[in-house]
Protein backbone atom coordinates (compact mmCIF):
# COMPACT_ATOMS: atom_id res chain seq x y z
CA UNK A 1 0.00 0.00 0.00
CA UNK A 2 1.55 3.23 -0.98
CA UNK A 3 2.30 5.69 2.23
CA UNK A 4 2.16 9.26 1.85
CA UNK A 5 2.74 12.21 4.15
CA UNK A 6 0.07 15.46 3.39
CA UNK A 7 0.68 13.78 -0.64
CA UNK A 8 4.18 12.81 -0.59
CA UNK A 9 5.59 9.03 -0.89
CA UNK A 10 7.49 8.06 2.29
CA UNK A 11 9.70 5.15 3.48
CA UNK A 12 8.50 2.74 6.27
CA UNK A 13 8.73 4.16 9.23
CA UNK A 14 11.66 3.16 11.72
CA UNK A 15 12.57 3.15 15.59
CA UNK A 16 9.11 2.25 17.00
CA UNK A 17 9.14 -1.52 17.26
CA UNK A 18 12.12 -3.21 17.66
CA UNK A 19 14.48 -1.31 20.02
CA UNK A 20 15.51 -4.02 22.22
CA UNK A 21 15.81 -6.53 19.59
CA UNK A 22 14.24 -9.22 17.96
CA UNK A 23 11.54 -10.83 20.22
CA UNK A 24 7.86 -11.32 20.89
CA UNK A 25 6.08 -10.19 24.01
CA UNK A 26 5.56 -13.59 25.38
CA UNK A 27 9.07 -14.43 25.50
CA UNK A 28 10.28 -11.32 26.90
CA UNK A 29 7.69 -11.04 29.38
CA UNK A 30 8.27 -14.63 31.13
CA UNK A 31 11.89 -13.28 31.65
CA UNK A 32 10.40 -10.17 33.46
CA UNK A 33 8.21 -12.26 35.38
CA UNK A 34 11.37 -14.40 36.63
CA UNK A 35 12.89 -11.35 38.02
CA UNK A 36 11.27 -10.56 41.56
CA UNK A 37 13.02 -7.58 41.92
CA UNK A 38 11.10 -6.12 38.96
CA UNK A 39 8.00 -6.86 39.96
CA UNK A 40 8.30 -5.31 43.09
CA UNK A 41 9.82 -2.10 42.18
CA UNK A 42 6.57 -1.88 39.16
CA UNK A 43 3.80 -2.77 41.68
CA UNK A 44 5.07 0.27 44.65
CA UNK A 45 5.70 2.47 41.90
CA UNK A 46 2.44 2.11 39.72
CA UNK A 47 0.39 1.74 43.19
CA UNK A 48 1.73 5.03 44.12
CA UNK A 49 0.78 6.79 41.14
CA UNK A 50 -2.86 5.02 41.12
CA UNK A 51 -3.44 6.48 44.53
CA UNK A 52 -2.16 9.76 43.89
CA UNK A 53 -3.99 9.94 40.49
CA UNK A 54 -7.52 8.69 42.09
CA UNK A 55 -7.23 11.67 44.94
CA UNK A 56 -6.92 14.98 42.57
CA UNK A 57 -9.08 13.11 39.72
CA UNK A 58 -12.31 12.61 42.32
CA UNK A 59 -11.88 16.60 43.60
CA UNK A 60 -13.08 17.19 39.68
CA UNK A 61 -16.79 17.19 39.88
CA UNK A 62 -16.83 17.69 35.55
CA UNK A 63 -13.99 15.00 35.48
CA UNK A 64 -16.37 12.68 32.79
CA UNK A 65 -17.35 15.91 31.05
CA UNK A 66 -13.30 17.22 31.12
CA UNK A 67 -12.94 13.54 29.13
CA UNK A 68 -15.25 13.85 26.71
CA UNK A 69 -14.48 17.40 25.75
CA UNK A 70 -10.69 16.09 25.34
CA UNK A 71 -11.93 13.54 23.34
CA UNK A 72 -14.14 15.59 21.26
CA UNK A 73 -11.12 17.99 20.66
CA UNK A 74 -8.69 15.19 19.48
CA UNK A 75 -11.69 13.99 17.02
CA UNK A 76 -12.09 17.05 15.66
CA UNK A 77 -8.40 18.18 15.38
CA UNK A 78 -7.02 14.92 13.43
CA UNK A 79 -10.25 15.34 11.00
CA UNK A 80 -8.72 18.26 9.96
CA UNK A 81 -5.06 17.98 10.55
CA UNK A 82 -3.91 18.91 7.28
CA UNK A 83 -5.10 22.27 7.37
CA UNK A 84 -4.26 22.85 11.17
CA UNK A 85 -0.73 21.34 10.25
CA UNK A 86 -0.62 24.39 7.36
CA UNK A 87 -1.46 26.80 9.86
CA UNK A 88 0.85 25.49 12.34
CA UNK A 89 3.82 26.37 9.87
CA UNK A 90 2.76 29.68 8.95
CA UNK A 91 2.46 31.05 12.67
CA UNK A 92 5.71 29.43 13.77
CA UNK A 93 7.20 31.31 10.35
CA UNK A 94 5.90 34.46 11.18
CA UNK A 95 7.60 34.49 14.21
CA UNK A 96 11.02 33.93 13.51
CA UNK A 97 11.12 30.15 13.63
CA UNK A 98 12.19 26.97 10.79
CA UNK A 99 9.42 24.67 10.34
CA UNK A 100 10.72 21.10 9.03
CA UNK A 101 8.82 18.03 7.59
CA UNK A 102 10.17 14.84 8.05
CA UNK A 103 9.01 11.23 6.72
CA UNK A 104 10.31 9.17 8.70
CA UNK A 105 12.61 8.51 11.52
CA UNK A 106 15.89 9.07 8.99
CA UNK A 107 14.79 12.10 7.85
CA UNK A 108 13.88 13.04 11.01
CA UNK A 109 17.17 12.11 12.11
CA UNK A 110 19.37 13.96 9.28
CA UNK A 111 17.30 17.36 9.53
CA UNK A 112 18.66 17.51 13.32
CA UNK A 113 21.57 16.55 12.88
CA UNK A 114 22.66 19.01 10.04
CA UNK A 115 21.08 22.01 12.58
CA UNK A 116 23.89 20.93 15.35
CA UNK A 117 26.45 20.58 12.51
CA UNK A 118 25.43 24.13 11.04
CA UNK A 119 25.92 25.47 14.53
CA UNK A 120 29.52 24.32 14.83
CA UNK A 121 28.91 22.58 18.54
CA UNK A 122 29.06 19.02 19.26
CA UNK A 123 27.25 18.65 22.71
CA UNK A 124 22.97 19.13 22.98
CA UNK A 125 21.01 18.92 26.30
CA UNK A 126 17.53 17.16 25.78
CA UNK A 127 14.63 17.40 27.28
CA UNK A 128 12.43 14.39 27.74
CA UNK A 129 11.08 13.35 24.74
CA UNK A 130 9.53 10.35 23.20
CA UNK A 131 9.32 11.02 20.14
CA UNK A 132 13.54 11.58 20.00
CA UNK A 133 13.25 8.31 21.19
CA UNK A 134 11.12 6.22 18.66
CA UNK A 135 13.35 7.81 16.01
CA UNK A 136 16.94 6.92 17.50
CA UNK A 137 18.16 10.97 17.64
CA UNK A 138 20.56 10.11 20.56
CA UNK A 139 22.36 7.24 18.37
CA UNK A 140 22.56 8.99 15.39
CA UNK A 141 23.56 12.49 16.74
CA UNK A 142 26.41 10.54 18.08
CA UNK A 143 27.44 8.96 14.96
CA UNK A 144 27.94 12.29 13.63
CA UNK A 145 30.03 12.89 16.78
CA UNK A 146 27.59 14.62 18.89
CA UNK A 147 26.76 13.92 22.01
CA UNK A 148 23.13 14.32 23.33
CA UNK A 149 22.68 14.92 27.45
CA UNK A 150 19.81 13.88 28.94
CA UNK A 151 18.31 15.91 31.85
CA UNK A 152 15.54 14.56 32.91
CA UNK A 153 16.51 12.97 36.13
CA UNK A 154 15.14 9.42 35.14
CA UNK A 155 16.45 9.95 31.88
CA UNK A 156 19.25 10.55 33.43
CA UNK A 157 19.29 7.12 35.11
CA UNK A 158 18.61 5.53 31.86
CA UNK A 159 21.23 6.74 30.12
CA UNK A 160 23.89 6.10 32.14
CA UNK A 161 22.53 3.25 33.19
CA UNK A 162 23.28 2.21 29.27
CA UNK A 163 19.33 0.92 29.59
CA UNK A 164 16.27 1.47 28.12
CA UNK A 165 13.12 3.21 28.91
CA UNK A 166 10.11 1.07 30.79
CA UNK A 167 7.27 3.73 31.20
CA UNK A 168 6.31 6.36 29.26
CA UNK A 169 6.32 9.27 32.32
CA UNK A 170 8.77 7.42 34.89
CA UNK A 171 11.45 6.05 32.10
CA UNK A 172 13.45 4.93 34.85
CA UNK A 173 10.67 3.31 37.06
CA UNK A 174 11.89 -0.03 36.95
CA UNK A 175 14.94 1.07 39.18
CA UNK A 176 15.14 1.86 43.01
CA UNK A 177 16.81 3.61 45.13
CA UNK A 178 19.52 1.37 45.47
CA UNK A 179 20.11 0.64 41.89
CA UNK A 180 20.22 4.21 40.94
CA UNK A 181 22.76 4.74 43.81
CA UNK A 182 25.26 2.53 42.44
CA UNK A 183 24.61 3.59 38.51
CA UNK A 184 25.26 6.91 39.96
CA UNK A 185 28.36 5.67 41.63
CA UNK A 186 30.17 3.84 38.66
CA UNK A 187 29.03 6.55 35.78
CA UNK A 188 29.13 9.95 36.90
CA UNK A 189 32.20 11.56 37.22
CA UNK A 190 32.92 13.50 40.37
CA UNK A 191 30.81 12.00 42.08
CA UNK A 192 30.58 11.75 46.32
CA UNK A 193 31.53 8.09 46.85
CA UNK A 194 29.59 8.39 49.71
CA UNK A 195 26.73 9.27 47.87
CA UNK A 196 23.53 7.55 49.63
CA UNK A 197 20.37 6.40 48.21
CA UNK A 198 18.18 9.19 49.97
CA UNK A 199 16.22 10.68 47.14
CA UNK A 200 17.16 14.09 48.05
CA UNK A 201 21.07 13.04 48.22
CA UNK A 202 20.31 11.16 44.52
CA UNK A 203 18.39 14.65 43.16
CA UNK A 204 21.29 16.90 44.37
CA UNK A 205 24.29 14.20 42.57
CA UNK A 206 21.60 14.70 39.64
CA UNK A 207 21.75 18.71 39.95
CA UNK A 208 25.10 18.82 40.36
CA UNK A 209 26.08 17.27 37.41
CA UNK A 210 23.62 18.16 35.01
CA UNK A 211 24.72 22.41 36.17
CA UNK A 212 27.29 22.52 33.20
CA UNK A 213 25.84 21.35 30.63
CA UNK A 214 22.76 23.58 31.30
CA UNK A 215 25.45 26.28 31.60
CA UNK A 216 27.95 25.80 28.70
CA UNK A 217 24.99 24.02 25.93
CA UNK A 218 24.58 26.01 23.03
CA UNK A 219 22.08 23.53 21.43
CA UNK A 220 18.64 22.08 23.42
CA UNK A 221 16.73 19.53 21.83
CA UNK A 222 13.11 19.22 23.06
CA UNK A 223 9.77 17.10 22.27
CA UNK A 224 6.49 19.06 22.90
CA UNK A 225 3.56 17.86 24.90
CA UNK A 226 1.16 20.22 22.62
CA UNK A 227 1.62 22.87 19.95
CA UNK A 228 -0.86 25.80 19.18
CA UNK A 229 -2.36 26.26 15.73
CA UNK A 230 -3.32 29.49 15.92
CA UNK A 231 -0.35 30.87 17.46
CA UNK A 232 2.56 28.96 16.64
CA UNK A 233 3.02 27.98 20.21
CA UNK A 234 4.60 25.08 21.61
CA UNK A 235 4.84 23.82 24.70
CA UNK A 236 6.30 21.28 27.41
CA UNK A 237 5.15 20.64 30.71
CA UNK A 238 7.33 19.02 33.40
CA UNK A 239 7.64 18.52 37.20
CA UNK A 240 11.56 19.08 37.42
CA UNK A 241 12.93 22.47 35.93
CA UNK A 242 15.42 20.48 33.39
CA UNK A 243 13.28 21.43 30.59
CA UNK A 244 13.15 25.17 31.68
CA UNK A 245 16.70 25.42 31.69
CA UNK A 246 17.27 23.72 28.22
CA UNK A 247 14.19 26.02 26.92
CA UNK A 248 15.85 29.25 27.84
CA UNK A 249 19.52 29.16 28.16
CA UNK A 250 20.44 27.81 24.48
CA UNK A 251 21.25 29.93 21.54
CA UNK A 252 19.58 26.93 19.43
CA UNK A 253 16.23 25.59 19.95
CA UNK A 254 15.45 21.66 18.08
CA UNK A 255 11.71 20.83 18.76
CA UNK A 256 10.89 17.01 17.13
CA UNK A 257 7.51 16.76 17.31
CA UNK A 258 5.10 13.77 16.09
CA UNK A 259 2.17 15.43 14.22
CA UNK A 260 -0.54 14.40 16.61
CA UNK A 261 0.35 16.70 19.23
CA UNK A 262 -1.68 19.88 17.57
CA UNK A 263 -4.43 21.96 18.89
CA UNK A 264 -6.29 24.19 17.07
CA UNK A 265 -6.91 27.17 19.65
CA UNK A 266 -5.14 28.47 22.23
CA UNK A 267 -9.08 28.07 24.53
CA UNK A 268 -8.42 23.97 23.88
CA UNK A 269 -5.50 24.32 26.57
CA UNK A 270 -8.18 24.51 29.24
CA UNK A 271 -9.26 20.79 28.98
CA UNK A 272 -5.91 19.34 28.40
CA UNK A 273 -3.89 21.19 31.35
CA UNK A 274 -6.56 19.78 33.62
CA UNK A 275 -6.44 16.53 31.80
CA UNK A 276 -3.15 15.65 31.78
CA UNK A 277 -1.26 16.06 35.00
CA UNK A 278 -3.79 14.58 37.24
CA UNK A 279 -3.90 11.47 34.67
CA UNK A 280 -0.05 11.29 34.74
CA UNK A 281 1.82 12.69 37.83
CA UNK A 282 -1.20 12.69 39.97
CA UNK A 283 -0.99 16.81 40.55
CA UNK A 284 -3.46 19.53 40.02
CA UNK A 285 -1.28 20.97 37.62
CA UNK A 286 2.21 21.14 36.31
CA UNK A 287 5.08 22.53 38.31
CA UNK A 288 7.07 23.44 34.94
CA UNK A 289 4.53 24.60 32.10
CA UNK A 290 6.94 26.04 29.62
CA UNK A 291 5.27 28.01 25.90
CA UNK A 292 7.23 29.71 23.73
CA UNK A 293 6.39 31.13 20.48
CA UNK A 294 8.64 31.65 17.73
CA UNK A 295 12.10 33.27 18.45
CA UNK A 296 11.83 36.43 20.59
CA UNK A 297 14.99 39.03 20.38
CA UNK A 298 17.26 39.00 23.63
CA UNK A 299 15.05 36.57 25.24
CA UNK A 300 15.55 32.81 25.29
CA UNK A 301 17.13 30.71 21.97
CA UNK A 302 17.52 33.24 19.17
CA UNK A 303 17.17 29.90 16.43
CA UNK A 304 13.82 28.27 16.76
CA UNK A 305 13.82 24.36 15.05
CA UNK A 306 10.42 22.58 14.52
CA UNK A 307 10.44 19.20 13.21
CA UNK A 308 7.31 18.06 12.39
CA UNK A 309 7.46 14.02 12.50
CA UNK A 310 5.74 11.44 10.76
CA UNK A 311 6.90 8.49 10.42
CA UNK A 312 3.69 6.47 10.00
CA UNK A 313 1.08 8.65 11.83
CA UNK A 314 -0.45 9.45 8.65
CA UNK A 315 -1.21 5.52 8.03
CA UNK A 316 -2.73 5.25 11.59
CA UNK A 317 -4.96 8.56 10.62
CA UNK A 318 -6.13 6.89 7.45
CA UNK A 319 -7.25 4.00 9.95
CA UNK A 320 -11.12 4.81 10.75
CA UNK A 321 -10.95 2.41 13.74
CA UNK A 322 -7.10 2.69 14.49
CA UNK A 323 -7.16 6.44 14.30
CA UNK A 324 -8.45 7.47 17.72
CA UNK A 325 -4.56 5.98 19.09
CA UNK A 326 -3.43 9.11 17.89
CA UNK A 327 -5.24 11.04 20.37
CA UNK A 328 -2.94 10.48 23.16
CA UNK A 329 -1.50 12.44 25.14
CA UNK A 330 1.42 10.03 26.26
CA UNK A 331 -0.19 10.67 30.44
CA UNK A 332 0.62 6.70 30.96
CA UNK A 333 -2.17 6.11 33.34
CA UNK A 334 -3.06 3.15 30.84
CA UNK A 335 0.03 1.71 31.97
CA UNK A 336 -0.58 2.45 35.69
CA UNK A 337 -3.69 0.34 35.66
CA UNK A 338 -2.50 -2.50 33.52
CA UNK A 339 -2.14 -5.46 35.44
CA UNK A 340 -0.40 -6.81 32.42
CA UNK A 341 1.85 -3.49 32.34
CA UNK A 342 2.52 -4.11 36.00
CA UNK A 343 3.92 -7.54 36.03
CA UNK A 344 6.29 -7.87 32.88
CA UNK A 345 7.39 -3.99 33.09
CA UNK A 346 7.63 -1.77 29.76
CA UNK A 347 10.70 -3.69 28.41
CA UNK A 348 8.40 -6.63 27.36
CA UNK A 349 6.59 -4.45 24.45
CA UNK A 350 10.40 -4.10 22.52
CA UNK A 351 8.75 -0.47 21.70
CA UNK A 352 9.21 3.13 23.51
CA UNK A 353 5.83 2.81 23.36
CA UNK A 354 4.96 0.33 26.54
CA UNK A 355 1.81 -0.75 28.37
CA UNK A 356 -1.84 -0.52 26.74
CA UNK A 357 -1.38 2.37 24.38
CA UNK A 358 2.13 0.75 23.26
CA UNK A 359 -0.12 -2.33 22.62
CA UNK A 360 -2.03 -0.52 19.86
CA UNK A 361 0.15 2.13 18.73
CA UNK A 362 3.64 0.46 17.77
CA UNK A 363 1.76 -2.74 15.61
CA UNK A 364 -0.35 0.40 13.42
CA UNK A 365 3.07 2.96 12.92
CA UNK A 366 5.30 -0.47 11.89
CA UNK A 367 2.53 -2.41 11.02
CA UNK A 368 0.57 -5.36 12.96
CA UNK A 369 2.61 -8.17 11.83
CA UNK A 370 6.00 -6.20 12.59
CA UNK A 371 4.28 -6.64 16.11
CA UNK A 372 1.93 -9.81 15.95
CA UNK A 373 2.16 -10.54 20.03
CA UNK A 374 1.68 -6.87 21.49
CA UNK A 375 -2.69 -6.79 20.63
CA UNK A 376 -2.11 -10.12 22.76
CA UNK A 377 -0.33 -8.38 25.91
CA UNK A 378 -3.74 -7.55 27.48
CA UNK A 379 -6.54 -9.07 29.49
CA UNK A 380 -9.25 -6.59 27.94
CA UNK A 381 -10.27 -5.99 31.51
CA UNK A 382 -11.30 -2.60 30.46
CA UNK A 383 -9.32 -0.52 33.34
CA UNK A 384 -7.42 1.78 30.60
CA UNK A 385 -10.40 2.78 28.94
CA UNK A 386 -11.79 3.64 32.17
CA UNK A 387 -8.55 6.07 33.08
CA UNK A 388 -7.59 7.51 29.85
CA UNK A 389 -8.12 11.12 30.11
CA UNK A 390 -9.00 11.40 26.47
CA UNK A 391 -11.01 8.39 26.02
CA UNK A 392 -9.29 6.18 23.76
CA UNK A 393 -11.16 2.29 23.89
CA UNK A 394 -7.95 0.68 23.87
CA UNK A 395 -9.74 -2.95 24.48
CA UNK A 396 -11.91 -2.34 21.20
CA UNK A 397 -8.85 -1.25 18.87
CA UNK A 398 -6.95 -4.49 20.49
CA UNK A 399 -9.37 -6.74 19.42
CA UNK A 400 -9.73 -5.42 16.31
CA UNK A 401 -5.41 -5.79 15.53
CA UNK A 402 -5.97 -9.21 16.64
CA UNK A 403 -8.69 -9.73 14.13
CA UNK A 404 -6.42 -8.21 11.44
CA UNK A 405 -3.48 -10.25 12.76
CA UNK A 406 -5.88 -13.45 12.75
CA UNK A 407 -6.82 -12.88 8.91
CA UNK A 408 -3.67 -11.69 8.06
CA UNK A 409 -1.94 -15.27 9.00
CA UNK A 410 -4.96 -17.15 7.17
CA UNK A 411 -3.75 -15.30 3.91
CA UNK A 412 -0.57 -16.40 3.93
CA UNK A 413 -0.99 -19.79 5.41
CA UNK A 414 -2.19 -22.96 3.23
CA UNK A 415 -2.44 -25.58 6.39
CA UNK A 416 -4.91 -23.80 8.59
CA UNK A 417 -3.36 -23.78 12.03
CA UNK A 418 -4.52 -25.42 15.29
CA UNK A 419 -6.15 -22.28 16.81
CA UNK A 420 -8.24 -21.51 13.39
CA UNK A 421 -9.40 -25.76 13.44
CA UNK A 422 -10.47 -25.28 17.25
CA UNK A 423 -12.66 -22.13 16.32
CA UNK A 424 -13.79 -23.44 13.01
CA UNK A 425 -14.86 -26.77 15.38
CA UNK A 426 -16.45 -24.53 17.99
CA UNK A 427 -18.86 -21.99 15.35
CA UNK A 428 -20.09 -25.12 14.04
CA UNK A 429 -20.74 -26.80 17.48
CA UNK A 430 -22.66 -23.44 17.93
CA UNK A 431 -24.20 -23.18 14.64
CA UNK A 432 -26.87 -25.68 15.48
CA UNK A 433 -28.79 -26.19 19.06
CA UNK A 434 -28.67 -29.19 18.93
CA UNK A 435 -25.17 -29.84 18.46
CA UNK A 436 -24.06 -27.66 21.05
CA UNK A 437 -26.37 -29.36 23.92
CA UNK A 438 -24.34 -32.61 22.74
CA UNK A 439 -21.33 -30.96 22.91
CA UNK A 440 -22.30 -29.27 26.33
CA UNK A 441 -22.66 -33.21 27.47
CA UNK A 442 -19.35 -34.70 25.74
CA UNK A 443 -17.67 -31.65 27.95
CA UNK A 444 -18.48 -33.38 31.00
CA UNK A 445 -15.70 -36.35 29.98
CA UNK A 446 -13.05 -33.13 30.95
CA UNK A 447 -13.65 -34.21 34.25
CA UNK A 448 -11.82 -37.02 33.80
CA UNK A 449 -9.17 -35.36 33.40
CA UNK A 450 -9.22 -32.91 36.56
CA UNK A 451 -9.68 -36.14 39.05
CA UNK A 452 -10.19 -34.85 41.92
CA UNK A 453 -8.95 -31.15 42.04
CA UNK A 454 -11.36 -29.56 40.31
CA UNK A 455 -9.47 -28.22 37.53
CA UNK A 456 -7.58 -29.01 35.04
CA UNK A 457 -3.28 -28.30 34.69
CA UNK A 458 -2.45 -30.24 32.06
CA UNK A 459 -3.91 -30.82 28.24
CA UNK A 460 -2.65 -32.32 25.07
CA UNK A 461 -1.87 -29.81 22.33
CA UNK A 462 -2.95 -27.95 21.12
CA UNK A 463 -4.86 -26.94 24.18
CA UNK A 464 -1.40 -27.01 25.68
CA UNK A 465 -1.15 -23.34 24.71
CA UNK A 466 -3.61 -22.75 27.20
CA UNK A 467 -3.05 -24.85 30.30
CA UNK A 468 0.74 -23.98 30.20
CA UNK A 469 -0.31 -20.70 31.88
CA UNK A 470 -2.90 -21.51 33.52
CA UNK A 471 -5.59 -23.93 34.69
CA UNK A 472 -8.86 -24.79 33.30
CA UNK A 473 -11.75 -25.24 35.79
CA UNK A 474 -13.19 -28.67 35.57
CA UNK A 475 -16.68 -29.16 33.70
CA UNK A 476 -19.64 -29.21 35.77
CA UNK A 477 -21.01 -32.61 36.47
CA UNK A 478 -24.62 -31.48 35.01
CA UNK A 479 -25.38 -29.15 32.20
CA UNK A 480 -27.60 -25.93 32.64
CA UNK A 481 -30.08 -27.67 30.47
CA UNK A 482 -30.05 -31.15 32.33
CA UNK A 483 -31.07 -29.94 35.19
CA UNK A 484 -33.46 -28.01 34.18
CA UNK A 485 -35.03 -30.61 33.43
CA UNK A 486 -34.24 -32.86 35.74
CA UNK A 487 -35.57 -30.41 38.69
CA UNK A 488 -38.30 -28.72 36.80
CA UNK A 489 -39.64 -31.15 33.91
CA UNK A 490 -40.11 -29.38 30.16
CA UNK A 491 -41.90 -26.92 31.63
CA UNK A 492 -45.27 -27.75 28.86
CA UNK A 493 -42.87 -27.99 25.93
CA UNK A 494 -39.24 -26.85 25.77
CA UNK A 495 -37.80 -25.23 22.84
CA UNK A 496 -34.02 -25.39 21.35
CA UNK A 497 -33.07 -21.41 21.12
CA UNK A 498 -28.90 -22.30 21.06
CA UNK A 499 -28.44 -21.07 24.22
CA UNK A 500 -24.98 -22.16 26.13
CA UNK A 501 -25.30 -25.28 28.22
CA UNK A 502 -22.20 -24.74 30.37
CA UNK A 503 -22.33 -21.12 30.88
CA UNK A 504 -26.46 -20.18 31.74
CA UNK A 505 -27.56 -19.79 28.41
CA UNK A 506 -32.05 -19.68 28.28
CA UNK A 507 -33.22 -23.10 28.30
């Protein structure tokens, strides 16, 4: 299928997927589930943020009302993004500032890079950013020779750490105190060797060594959390400070942002900056709300950068199911909710996109089969539907990837596999009432098989795929249907309607 961006032809997008490496979820997620130390430091630190979260959300009487404006705003704003995208330029123009479009991830990648070449330095202080991530900027600014700082504190800890991100706001939340002592201790230079692991002893090591580079960078690179049509204003909102510092003391500002962060008007701001830091850090508002517009003389970076980034966000907009993934607002309390998220950590998904959203966003920009297993990495319990701030039915667009996945392997496949026999077996057991009351009875045999613990831990394959995770309760001795009958007669006549024998279904 061709791919364009606003018309033009672009390359498959890269740097979404397959950061860690070749692997599925399943296989990377029964290592994390080995590692106890993980799952401890996931559950206090998403447990945290659920309580905090749940405390400032339930002081907002309008909270459901707040969601479905947001929602409303993002449905309206990517049905027209073309023309907002347009407008975009021409304000940030007007003011002084470089307006880029880039592809893909390489594109992306090149248009930055030649800005800190054109500028003579090689050193850049970042800000948090996600969207740097997905598209590799730190790697390939340092081929070029240039090395990118982060300054984000758990950033920070992830990059000298030589890791990767797990969580879309706490990058470094698979880490404790301890862990981030010693990283501290064996990468930063200069630092106390009697640093402890008090987080206000950890902040200040942070500070310390982060003060120089904020003083002697000439070049910031940034992401944005949302940018203003209208006005050409973009903006980042943060809890630390870092990202004021790398906003104002630059000569050289490098915003890469993915198109999907656009408002139209400056009035949408008053749904999203409710929205968005009670959903993510749990606080009425942002410490650190940084705008700028444009390049303003004597005051703050005197070159303004704006990469506009697609790298397959117009293929997910063309999606009239898939589409609504691109209204979030990266807040993460999907992921704070997930009790898949919580146990396997956000280095399961292979993506910089983790948890829920990661679970629908990453197959659609790479495509699903580049990511078969992540639509699979869920329960569809329904919790991070019921926390996204912007409404985004996360179990409905999972199901439907799996469908796609589902056909997509039937396509390509001439022996029908063992899961598509089982299902084509079960619709026709279905199919007829009859039939499925004499299934409902051959069921009973399972029991058999339990003896007498009342489940079952153990089947041939291919219902091996099943028990190997968990156990199947035993069939019930008697059918719905049997003892109906047995306890109340026919009732004057009974009637097949194909209702379930094992599960309640009308008699």
């Amino acid at each position: 299928m061709s791919e364009t961006f606003l018309g033009l032809p672009t390359t498959a997008p890269r740097g979404v997927g397959a950061l860690r490496g070749e692997h599925s979820f399943p296989v990377a997620a029964r290592v994390a589930l080995g590692d106890s130390q993980l799952r401890h430091n996931l559950a206090h630190a998403t447990g945290t943020i659920r309580a905090k979260r749940a405390r400032v959300v339930g002081e907002v009487d309008d909270w459901e009302q707040l969601r479905v404006a947001g929602e409303a705003i993002k449905t309206a704003t990517m049905a027209r993004l073309d023309e907002h995208l347009v407008a975009l330029e021409a304000a940030v123009v007007a003011r002084g500032g470089v307006v880029h479009w880039a592809r893909d991830a390489n594109e992306a990648n090149r248009i930055v890079t030649d800005i800190v070449l054109a500028t003579g330095e090689t050193e850049v202080v970042k800000v948090k950013s996600i969207a740097t991530q997905e598209i590799g900027l730190n790697e390939a600014l340092a081929e070029s020779g240039i090395a990118a700082y982060e300054t984000d504190l758990a950033e920070l800890i992830v990059q000298l750490g030589d890791d990767w991100p797990s969580h879309i706001l706490v990058p470094a939340i698979h880490r404790n105190r301890s862990e981030i002592r010693e990283i501290f201790l064996r990468e930063m230079v200069g630092v106390d060797p009697d640093l402890t692991d008090d987080p206000t002893a950890l902040a200040e090591a942070a500070r310390r060594h982060l003060r120089a580079k904020f003083l002697s960078a000439k070049v910031a690179v940034s992401g944005a959390n949302f940018a203003i049509a209208e006005t050409g204003t973009t903006m980042v909102v943060e809890s630390e400070g870092n990202g004021r510092m790398c906003l104002t003391l630059p000569e050289t500002l490098i915003t890469v942002m993915g198109i999907e962060k656009l408002l139209p008007s400056w009035r949408d701001l008053e749904v999203f900056l409710q929205l968005l830091p009670r959903s993510s850090t749990g606080e009425r508002m942002n410490p650190y709300t940084s705008m700028w517009t444009g390049v303003t003389p004597g005051d703050g970076p005197q070159a303004f950068h704006l990469v506009l980034l697609d790298n397959g966000r117009t293929n997910v907009l063309a999606d009239a199911v898939g589409r609504s993934a691109l209204h979030c607002i990266r807040c993460s309390a999907c992921l704070n909710v997930c009790p898949v998220y919580e146990r396997t950590g956000g280095h399961s998904y292979g993506s910089v996109y983790p948890g829920p959203i990661g679970a629908v966003l990453s197959p659609q920009l790479t495509g699903v089969e580049d990511n078969a297993s992540l639509p699979y990495a869920s329960s569809l319990c329904g919790a991070c539907f019921d926390v996204c701030p912007v409404r985004i039915d996360i179990p409905s667009l999972l199901v439907d990837l799996r469908r796609r996945h589902v056909e997509a392997v039937a396509d390509d496949s001439r022996v029908p596999s063992a899961e598509s026999v089982t299902m084509a077996a079960a619709a026709w057991a279905m199919g007829d009432a009859r039939r499925w009351r004499l299934a409902g009875r051959a069921g009973r045999l399972g029991r058999l098989l339990s003896r007498r613990r009342g489940r079952i831990s153990s089947l041939p394959p291919p219902l091996s795929g099943w028990t190997g995770s968990r156990d199947l309760p035993a069939p019930p001795a008697e059918t719905f249907r049997d003892w109906w009958t047995r306890t109340r007669g026919d009732g004057g006549g009974r009637q097949d309607t194909g209702g379930s024998d094992g599960t309640g279904g009308s008699p």
